[in-house]
PDB file of N, CA and C in Angstrom:
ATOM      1  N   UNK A   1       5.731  -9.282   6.218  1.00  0.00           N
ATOM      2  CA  UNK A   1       6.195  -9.554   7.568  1.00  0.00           C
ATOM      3  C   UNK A   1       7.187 -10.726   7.569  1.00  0.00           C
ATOM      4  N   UNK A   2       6.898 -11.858   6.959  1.00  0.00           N
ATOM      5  CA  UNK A   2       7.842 -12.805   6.742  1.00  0.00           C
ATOM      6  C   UNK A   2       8.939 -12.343   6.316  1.00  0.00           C
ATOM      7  N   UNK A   3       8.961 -11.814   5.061  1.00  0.00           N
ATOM      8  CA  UNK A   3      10.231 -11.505   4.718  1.00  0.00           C
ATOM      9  C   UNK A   3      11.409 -10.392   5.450  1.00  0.00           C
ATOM     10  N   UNK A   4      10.929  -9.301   6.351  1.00  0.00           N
ATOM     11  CA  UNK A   4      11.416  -8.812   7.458  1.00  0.00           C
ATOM     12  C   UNK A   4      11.905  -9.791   8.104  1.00  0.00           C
ATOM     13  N   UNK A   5      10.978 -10.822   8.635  1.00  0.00           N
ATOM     14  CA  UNK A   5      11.520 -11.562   9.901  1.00  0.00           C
ATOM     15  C   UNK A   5      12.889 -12.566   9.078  1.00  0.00           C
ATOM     16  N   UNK A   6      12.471 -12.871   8.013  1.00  0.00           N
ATOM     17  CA  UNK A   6      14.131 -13.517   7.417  1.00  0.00           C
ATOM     18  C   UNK A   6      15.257 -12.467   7.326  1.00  0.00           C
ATOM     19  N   UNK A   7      14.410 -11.509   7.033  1.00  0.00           N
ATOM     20  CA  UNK A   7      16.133 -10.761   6.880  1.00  0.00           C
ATOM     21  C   UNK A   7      16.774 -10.481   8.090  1.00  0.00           C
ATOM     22  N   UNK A   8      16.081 -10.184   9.289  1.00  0.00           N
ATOM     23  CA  UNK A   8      16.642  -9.858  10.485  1.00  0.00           C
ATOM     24  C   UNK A   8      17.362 -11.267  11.297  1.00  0.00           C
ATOM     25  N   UNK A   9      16.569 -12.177  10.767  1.00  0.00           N
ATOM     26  CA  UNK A   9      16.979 -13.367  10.997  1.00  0.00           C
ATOM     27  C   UNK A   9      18.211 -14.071  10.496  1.00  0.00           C
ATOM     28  N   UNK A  10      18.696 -13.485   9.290  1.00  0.00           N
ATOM     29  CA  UNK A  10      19.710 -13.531   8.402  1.00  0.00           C
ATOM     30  C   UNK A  10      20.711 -12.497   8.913  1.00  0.00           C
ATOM     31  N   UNK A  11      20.292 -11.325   9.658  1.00  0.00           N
ATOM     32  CA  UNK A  11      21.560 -10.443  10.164  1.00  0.00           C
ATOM     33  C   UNK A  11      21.910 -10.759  11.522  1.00  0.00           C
ATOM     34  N   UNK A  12      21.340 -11.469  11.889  1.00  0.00           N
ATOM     35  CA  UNK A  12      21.476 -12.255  13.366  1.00  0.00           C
ATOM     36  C   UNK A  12      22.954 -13.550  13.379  1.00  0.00           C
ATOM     37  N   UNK A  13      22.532 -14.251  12.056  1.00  0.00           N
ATOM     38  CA  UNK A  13      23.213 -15.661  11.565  1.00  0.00           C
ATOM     39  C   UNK A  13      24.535 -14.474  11.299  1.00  0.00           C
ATOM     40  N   UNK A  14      24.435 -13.344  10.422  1.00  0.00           N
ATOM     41  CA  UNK A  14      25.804 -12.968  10.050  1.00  0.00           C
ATOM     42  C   UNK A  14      26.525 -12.528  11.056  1.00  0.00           C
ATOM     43  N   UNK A  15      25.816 -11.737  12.125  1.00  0.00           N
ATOM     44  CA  UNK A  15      26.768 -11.152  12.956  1.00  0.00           C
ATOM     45  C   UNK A  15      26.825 -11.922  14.421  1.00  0.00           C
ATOM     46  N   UNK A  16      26.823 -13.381  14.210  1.00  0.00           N
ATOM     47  CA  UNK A  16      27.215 -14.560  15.169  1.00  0.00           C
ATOM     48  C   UNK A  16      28.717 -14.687  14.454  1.00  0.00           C
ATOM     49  N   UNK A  17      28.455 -14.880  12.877  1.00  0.00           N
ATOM     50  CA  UNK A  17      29.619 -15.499  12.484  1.00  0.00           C
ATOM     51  C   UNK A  17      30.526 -14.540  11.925  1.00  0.00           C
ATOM     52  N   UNK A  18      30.280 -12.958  12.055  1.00  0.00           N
ATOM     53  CA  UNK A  18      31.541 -12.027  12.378  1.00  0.00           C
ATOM     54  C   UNK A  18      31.985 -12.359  13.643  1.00  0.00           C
ATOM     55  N   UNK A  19      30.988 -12.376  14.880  1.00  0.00           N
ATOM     56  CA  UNK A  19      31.772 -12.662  16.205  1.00  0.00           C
ATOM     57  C   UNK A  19      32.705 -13.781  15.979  1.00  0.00           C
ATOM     58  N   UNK A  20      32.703 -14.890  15.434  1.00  0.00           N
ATOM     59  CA  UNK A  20      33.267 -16.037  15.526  1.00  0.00           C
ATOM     60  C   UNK A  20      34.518 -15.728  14.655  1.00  0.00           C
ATOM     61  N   UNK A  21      34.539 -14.704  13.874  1.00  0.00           N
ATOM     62  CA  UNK A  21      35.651 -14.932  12.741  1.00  0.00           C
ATOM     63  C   UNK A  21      36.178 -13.653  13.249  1.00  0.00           C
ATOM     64  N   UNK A  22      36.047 -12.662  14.358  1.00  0.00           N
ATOM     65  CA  UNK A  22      37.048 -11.610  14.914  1.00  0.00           C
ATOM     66  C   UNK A  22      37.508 -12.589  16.250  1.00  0.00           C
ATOM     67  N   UNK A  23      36.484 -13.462  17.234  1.00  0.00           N
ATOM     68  CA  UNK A  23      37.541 -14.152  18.426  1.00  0.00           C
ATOM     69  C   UNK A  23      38.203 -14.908  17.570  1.00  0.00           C
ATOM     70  N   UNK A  24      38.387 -15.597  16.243  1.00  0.00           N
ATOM     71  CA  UNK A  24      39.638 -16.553  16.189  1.00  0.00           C
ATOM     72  C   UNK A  24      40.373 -15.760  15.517  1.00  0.00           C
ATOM     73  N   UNK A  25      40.733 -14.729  15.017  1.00  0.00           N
ATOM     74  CA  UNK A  25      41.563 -13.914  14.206  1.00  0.00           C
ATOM     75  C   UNK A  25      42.410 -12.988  14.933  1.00  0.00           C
ATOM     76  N   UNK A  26      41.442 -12.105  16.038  1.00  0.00           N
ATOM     77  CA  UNK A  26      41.816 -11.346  16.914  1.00  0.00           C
ATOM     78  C   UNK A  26      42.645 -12.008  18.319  1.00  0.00           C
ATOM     79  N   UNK A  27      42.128 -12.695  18.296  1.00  0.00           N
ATOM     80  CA  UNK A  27      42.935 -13.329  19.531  1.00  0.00           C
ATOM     81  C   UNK A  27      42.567 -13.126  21.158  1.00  0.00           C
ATOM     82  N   UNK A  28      41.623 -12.062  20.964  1.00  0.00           N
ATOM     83  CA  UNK A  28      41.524 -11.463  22.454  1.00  0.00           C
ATOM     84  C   UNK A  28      41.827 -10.336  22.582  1.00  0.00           C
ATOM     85  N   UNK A  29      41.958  -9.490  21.494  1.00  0.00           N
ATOM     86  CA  UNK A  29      43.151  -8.063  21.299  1.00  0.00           C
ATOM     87  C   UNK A  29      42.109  -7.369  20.932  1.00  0.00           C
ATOM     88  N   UNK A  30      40.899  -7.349  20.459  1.00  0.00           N
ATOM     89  CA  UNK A  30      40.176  -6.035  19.887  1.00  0.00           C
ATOM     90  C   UNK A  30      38.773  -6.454  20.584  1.00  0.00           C
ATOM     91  N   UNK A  31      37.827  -5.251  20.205  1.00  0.00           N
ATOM     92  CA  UNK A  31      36.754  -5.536  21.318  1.00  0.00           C
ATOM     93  C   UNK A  31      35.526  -5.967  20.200  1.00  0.00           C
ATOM     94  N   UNK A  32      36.390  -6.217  18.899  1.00  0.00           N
ATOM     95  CA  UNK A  32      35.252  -6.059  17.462  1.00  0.00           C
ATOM     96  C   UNK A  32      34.411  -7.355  17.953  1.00  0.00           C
ATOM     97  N   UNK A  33      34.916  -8.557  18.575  1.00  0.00           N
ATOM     98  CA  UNK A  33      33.762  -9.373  19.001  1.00  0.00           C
ATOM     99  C   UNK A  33      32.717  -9.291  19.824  1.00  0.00           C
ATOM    100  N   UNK A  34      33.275  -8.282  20.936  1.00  0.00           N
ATOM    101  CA  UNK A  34      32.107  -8.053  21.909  1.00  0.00           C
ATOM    102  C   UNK A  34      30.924  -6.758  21.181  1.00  0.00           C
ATOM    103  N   UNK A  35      31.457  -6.161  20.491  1.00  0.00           N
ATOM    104  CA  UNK A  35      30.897  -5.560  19.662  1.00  0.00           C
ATOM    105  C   UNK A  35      29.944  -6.333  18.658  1.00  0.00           C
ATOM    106  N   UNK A  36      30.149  -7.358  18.143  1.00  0.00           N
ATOM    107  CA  UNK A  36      29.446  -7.885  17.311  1.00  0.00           C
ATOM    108  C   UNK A  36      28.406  -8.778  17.947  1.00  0.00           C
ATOM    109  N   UNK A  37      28.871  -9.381  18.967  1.00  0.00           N
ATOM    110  CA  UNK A  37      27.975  -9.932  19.841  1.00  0.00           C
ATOM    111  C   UNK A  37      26.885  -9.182  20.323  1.00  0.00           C
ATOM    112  N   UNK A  38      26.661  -7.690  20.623  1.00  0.00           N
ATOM    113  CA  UNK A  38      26.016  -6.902  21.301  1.00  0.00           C
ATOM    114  C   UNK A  38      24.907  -7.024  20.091  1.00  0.00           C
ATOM    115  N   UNK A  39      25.507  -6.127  18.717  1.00  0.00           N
ATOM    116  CA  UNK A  39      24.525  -6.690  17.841  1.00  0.00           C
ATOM    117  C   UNK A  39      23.941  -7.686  18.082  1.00  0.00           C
ATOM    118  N   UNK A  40      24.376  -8.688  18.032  1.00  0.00           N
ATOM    119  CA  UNK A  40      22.932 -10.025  17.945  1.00  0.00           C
ATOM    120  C   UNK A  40      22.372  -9.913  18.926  1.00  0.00           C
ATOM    121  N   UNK A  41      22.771  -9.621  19.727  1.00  0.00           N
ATOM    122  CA  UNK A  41      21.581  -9.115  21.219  1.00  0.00           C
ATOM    123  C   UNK A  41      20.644  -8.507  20.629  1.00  0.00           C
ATOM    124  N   UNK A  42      20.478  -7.281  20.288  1.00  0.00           N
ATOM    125  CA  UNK A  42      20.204  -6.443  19.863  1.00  0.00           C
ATOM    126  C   UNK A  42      19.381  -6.574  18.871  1.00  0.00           C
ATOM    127  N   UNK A  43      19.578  -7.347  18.256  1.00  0.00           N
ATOM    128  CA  UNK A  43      18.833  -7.497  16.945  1.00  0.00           C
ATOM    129  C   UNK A  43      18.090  -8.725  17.411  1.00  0.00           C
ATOM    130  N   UNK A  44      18.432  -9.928  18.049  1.00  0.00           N
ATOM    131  CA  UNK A  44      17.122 -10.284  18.597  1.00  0.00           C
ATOM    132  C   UNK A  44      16.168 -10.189  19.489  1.00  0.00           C
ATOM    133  N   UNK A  45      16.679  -9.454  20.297  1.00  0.00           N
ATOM    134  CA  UNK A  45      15.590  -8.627  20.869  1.00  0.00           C
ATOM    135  C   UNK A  45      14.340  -7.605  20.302  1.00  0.00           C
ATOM    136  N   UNK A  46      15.680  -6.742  19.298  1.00  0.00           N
ATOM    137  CA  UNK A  46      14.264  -6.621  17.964  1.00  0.00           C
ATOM    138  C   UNK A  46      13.770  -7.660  17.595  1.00  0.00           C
ATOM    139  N   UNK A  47      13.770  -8.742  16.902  1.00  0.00           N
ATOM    140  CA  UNK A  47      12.909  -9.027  16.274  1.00  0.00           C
ATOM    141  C   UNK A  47      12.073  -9.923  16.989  1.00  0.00           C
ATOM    142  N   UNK A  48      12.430 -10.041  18.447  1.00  0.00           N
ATOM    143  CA  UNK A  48      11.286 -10.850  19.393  1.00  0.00           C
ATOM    144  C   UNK A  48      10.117  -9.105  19.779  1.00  0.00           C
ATOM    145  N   UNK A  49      10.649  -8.425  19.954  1.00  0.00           N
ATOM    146  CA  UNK A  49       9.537  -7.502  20.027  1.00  0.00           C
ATOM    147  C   UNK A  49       8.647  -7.314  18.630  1.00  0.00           C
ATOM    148  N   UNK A  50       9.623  -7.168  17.511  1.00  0.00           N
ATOM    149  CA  UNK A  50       8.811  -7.386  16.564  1.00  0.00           C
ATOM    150  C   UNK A  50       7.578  -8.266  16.319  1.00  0.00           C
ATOM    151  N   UNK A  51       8.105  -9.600  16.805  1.00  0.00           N
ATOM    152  CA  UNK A  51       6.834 -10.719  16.533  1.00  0.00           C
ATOM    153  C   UNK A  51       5.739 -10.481  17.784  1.00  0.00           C
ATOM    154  N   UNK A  52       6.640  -9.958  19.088  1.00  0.00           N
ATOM    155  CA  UNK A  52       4.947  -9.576  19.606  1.00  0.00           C
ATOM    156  C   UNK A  52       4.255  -8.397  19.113  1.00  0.00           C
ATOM    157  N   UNK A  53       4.927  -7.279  18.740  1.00  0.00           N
ATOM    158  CA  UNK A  53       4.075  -6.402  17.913  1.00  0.00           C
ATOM    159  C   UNK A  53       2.991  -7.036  16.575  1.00  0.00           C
ATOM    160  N   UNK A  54       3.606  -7.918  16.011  1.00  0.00           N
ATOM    161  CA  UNK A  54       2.931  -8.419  14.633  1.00  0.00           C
ATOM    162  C   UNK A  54       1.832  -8.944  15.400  1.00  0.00           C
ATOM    163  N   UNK A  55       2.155 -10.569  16.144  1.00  0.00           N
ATOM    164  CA  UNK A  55       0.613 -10.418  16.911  1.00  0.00           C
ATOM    165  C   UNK A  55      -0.428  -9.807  17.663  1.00  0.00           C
ATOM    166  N   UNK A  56       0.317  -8.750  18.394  1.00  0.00           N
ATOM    167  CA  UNK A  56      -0.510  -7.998  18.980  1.00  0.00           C
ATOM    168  C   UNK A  56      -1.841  -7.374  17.686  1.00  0.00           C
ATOM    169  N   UNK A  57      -0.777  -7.224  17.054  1.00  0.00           N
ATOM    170  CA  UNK A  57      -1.960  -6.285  15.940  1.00  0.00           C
ATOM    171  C   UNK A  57      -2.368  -6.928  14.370  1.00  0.00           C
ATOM    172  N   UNK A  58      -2.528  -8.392  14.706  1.00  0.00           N
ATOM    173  CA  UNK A  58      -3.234  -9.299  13.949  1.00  0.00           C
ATOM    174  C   UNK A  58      -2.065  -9.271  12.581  1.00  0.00           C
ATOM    175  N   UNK A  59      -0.990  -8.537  12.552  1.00  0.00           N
ATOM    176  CA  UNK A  59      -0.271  -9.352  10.910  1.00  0.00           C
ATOM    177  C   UNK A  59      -0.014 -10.728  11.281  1.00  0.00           C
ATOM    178  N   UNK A  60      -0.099 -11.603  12.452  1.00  0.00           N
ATOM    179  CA  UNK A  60       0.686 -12.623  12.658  1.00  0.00           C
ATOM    180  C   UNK A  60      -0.605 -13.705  13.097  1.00  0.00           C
ATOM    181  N   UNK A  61      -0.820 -14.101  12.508  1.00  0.00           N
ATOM    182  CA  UNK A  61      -2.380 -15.218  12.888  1.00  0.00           C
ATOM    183  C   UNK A  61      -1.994 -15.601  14.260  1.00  0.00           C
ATOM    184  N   UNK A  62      -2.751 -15.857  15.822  1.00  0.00           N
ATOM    185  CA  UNK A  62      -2.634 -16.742  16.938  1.00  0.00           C
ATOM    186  C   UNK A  62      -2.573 -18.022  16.597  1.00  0.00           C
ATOM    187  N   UNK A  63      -3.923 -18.749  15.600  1.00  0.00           N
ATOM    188  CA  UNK A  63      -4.241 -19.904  15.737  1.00  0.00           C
ATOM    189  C   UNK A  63      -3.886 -20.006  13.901  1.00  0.00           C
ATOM    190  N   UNK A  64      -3.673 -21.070  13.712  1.00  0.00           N
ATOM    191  CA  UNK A  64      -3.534 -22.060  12.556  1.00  0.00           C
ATOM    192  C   UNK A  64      -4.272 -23.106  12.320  1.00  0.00           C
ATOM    193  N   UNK A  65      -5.853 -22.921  11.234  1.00  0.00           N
ATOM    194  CA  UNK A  65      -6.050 -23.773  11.308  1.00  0.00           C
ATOM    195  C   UNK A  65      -6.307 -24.882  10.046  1.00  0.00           C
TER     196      UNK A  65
END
């Protein structure tokens, strides 16, 4: 489960910094940023449902002790 949650967490970090490297390249001319942006929506929204799924069904401990 951890290692899921890094990788999605890691495709989140990349496709912030495609958005960032099509608005300064593109200029305002292509839609590849709003596009890339949607991804990270998208993908964190997965992986916030993900982590309530994990706790819901005990892969994810409530308490730490």
């Amino acid at each position: 489960m951890k290692i899921v949650v890094i990788l999605i967490f890691v495709a989140i970090l990349a496709s912030l910094g495609s958005a960032l490297f099509f608005l300064v390249n593109d200029r305002g001319q292509s839609k590849r940023t709003v596009k890339a942006l949607a991804l990270r929506v998208g993908l964190s929204l997965g992986l916030f449902l993900l982590l309530m799924a994990g706790y819901y069904f005990g892969l994810i401990p409530g308490k730490i002790t």
